[in-house]
C-alpha atoms as a PDB file:
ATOM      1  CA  UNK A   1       5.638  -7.162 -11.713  1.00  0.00           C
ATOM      2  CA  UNK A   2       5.609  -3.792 -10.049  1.00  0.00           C
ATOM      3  CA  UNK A   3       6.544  -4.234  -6.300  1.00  0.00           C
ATOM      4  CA  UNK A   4       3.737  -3.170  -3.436  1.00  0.00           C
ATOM      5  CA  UNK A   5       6.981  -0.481  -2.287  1.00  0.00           C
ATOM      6  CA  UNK A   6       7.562   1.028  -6.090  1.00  0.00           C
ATOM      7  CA  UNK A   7       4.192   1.325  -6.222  1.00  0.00           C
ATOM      8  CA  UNK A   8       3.583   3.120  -2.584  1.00  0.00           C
ATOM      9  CA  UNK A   9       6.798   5.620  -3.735  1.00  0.00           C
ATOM     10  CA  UNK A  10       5.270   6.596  -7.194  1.00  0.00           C
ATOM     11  CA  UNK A  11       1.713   7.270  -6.117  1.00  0.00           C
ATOM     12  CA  UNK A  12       3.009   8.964  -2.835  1.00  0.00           C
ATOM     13  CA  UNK A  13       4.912  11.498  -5.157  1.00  0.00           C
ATOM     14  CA  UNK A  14       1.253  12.721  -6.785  1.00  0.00           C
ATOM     15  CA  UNK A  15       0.861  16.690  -5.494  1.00  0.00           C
ATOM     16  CA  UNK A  16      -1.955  17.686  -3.818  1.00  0.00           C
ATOM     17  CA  UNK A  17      -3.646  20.286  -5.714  1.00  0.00           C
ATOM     18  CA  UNK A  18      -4.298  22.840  -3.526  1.00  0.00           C
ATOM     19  CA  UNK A  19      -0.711  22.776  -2.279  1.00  0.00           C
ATOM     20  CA  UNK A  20       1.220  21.768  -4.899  1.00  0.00           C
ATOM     21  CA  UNK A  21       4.498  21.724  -3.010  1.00  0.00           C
ATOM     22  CA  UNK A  22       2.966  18.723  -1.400  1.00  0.00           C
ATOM     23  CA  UNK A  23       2.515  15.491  -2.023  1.00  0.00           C
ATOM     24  CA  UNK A  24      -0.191  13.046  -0.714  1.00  0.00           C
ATOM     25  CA  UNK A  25       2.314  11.080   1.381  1.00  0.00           C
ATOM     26  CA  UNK A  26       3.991  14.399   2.832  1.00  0.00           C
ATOM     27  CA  UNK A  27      -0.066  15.148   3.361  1.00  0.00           C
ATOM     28  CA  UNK A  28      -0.579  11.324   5.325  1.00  0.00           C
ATOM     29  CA  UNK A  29      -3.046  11.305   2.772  1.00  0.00           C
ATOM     30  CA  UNK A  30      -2.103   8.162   0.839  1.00  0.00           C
ATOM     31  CA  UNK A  31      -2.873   5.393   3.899  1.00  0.00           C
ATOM     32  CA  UNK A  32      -1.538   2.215   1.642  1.00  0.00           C
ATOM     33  CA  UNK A  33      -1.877  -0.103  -1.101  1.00  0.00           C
ATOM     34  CA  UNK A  34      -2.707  -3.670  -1.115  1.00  0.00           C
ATOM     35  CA  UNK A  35      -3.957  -6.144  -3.680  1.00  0.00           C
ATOM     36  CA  UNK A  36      -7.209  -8.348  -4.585  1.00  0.00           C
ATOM     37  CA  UNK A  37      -6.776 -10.601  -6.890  1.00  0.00           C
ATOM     38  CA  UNK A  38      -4.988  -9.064 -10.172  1.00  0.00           C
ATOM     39  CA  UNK A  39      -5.922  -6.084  -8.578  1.00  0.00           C
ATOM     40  CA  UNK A  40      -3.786  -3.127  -6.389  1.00  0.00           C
ATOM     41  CA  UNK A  41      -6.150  -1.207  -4.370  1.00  0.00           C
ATOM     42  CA  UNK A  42      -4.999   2.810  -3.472  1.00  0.00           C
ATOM     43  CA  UNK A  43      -5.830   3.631  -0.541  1.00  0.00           C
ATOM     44  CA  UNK A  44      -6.604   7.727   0.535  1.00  0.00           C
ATOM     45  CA  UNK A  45      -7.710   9.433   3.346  1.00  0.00           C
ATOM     46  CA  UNK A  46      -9.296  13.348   2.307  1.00  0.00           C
ATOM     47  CA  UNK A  47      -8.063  15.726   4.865  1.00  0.00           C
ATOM     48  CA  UNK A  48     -11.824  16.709   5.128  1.00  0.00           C
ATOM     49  CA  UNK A  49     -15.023  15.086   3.773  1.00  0.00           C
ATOM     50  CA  UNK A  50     -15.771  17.156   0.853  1.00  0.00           C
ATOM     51  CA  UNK A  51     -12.189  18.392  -0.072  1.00  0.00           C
ATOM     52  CA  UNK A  52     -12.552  19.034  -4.041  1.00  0.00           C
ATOM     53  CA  UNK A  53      -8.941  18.215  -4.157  1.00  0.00           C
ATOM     54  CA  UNK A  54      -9.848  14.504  -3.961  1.00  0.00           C
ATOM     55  CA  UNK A  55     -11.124  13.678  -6.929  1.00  0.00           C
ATOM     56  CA  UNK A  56      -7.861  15.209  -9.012  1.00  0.00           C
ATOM     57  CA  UNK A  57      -5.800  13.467  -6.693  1.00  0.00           C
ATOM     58  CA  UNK A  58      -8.026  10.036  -7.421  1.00  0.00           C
ATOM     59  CA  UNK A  59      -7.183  10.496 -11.426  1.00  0.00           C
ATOM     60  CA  UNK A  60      -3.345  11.343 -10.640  1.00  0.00           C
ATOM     61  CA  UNK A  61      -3.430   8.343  -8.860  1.00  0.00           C
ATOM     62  CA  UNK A  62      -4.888   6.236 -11.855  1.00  0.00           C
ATOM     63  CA  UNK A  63      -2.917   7.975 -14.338  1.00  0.00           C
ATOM     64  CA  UNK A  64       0.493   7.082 -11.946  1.00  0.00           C
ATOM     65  CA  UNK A  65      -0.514   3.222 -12.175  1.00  0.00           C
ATOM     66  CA  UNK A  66      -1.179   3.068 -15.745  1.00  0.00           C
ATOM     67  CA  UNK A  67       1.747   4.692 -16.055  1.00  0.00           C
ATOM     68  CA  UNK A  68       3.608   1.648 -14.070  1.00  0.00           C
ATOM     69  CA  UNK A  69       1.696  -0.810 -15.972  1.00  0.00           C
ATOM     70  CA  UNK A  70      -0.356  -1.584 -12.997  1.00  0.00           C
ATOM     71  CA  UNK A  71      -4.668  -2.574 -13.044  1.00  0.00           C
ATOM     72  CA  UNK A  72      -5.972  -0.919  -9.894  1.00  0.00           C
ATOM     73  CA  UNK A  73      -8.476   1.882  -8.833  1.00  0.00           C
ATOM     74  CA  UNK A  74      -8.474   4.425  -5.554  1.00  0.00           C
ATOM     75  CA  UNK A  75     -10.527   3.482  -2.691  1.00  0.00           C
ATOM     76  CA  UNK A  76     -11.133   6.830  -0.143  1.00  0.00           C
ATOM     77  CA  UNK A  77     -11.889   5.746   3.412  1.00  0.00           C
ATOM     78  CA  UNK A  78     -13.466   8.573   5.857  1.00  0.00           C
ATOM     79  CA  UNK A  79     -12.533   6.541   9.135  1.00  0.00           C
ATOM     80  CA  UNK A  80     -10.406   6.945  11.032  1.00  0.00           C
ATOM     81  CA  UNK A  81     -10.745  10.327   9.577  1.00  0.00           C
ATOM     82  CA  UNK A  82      -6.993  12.116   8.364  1.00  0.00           C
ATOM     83  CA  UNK A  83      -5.539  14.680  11.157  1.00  0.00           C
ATOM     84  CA  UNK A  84      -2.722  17.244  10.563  1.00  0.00           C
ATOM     85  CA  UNK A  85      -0.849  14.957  12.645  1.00  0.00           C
ATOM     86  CA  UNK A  86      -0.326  12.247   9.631  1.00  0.00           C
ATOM     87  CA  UNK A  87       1.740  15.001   7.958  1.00  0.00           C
ATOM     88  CA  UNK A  88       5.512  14.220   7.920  1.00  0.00           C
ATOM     89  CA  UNK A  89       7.864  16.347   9.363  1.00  0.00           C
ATOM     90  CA  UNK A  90       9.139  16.900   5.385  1.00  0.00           C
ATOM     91  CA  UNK A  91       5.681  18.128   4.482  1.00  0.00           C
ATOM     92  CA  UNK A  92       5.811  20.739   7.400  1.00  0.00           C
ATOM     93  CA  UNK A  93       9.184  21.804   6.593  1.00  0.00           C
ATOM     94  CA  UNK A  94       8.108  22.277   2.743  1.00  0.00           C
ATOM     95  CA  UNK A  95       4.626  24.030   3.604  1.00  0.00           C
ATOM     96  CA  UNK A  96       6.980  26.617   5.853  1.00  0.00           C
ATOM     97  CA  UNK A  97       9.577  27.002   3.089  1.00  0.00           C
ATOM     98  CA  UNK A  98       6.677  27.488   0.371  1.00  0.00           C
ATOM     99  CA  UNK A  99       5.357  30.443   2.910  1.00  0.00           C
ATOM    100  CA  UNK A 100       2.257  28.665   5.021  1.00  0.00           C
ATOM    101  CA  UNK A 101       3.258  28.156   8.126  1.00  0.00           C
ATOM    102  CA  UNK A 102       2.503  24.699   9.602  1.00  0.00           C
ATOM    103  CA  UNK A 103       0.028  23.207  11.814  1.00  0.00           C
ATOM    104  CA  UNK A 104       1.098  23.382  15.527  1.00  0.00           C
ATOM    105  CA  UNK A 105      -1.026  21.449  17.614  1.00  0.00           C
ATOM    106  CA  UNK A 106      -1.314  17.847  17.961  1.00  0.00           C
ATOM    107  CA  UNK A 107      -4.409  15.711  19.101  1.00  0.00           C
ATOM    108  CA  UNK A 108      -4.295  13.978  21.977  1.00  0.00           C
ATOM    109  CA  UNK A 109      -6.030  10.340  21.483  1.00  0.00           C
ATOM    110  CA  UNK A 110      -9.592  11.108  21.920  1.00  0.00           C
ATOM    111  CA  UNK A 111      -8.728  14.689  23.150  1.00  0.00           C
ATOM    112  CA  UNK A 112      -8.823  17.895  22.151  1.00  0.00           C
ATOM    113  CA  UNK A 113      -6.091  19.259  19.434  1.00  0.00           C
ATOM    114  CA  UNK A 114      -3.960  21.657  21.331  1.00  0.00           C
ATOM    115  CA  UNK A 115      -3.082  24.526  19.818  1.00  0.00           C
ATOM    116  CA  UNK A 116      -0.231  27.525  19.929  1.00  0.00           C
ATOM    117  CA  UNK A 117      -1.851  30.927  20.885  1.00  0.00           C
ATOM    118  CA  UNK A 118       0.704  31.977  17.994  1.00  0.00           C
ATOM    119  CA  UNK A 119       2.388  31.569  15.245  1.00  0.00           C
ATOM    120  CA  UNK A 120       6.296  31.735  13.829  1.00  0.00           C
ATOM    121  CA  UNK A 121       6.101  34.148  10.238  1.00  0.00           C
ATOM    122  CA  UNK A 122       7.317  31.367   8.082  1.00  0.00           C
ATOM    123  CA  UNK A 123       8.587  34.389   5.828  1.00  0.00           C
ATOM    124  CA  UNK A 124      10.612  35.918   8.959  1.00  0.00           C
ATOM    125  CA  UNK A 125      10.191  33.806  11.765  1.00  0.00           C
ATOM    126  CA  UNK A 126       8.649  36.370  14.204  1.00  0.00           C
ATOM    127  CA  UNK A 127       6.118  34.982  16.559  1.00  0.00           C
ATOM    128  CA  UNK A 128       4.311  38.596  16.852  1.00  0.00           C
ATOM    129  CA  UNK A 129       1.517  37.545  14.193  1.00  0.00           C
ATOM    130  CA  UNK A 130      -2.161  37.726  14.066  1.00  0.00           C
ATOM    131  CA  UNK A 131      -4.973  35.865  12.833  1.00  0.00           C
ATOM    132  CA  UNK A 132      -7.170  37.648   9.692  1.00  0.00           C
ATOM    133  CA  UNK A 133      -9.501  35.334   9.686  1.00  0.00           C
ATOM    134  CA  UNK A 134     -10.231  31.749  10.430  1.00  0.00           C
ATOM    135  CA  UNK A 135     -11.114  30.964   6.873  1.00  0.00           C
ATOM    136  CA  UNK A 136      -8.188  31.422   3.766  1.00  0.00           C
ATOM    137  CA  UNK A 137      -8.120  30.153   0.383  1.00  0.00           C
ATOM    138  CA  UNK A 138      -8.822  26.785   1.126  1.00  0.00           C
ATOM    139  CA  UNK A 139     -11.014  25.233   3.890  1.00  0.00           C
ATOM    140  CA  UNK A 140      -8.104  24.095   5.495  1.00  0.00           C
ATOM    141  CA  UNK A 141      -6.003  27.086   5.667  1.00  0.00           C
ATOM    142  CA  UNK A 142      -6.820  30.288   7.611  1.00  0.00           C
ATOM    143  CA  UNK A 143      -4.926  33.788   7.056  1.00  0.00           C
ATOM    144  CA  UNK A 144      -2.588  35.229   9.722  1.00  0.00           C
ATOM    145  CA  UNK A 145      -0.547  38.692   8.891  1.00  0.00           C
ATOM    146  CA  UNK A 146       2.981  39.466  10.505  1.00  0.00           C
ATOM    147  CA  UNK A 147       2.933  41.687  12.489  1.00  0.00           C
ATOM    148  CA  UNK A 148       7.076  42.337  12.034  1.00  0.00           C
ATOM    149  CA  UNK A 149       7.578  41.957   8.536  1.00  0.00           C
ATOM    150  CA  UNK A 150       3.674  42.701   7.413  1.00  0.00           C
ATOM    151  CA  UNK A 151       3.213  40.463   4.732  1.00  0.00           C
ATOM    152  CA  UNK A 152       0.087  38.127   5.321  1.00  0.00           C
ATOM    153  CA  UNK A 153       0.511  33.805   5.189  1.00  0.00           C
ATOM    154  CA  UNK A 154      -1.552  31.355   5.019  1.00  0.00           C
ATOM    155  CA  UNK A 155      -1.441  28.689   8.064  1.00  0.00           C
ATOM    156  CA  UNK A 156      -2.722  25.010   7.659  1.00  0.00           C
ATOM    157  CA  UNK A 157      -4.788  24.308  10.386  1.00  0.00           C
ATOM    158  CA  UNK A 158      -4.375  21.255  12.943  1.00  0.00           C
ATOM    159  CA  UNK A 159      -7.283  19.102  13.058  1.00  0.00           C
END
């Protein structure tokens, strides 16, 4: 029998799609895993209601806990609905390294997210950037160009 832990570690290594340097637990978006009955129940949180990315990550998921030898299935929950803020510290580190530069802000409970009025290059680390345009390659990512260095970079939006 596959332990509740071994099986939280080798789903939580699937990549997310869009970001492939990520994984869903770097993302916050794997919430857990329980059982009913014979049963082990995946439990994921999309970072927005109609990502596309979910439904890869859903097969990944099932193809990780055949691998283990495990009967299960995904469940995605919309509420409480995922925020940047369920990203580890690892995952922003690794977005930064891989050339997006993290989300800043964090939400307050029931508040507003607060967000920087710039951003740090994560190809140079100069704060003199600008936004391009509040919509990038993905829904959430918008495109920001350094000023300094010139290249462009994606940033993951907080939410």
């Amino acid at each position: 029998m596959v332990s509740d832990a071994a099986i939280l570690d080798a789903v939580g290594e699937v990549a997310d799609p869009e970001v492939p340097v990520l994984t869903i637990a770097d993302l916050g978006v794997l919430r857990g895993v329980r059982h009913e009955g014979d049963e082990v129940v995946v439990t994921i949180t999309p970072t927005y209601s109609g990502c596309p990315a979910m439904d890869l990550i859903r097969h990944e998921v099932e193809l990780t806990l055949n691998h283990l030898g495990v009967e299960g299935h995904v469940e995605t929950v919309l509420s409480p609905a995922w925020t940047t803020d369920w990203m580890s510290e690892a995952g922003k580190s690794k977005l930064t390294e891989y050339g997006i530069a993290p989300p800043t802000g964090t939400r307050a409970v029931g508040g507003p997210v607060m967000l920087s009025l710039t951003l740090r290059c994560p190809l140079c680390g100069s704060p003199d950037t600008s936004e391009l345009s509040r919509f990038g390659s993905t829904s959430c990512k918008s495109l920001w160009r350094c000023n300094s260095c010139r290249e462009p970079f994606d940033h993951f939006k907080s939410i």
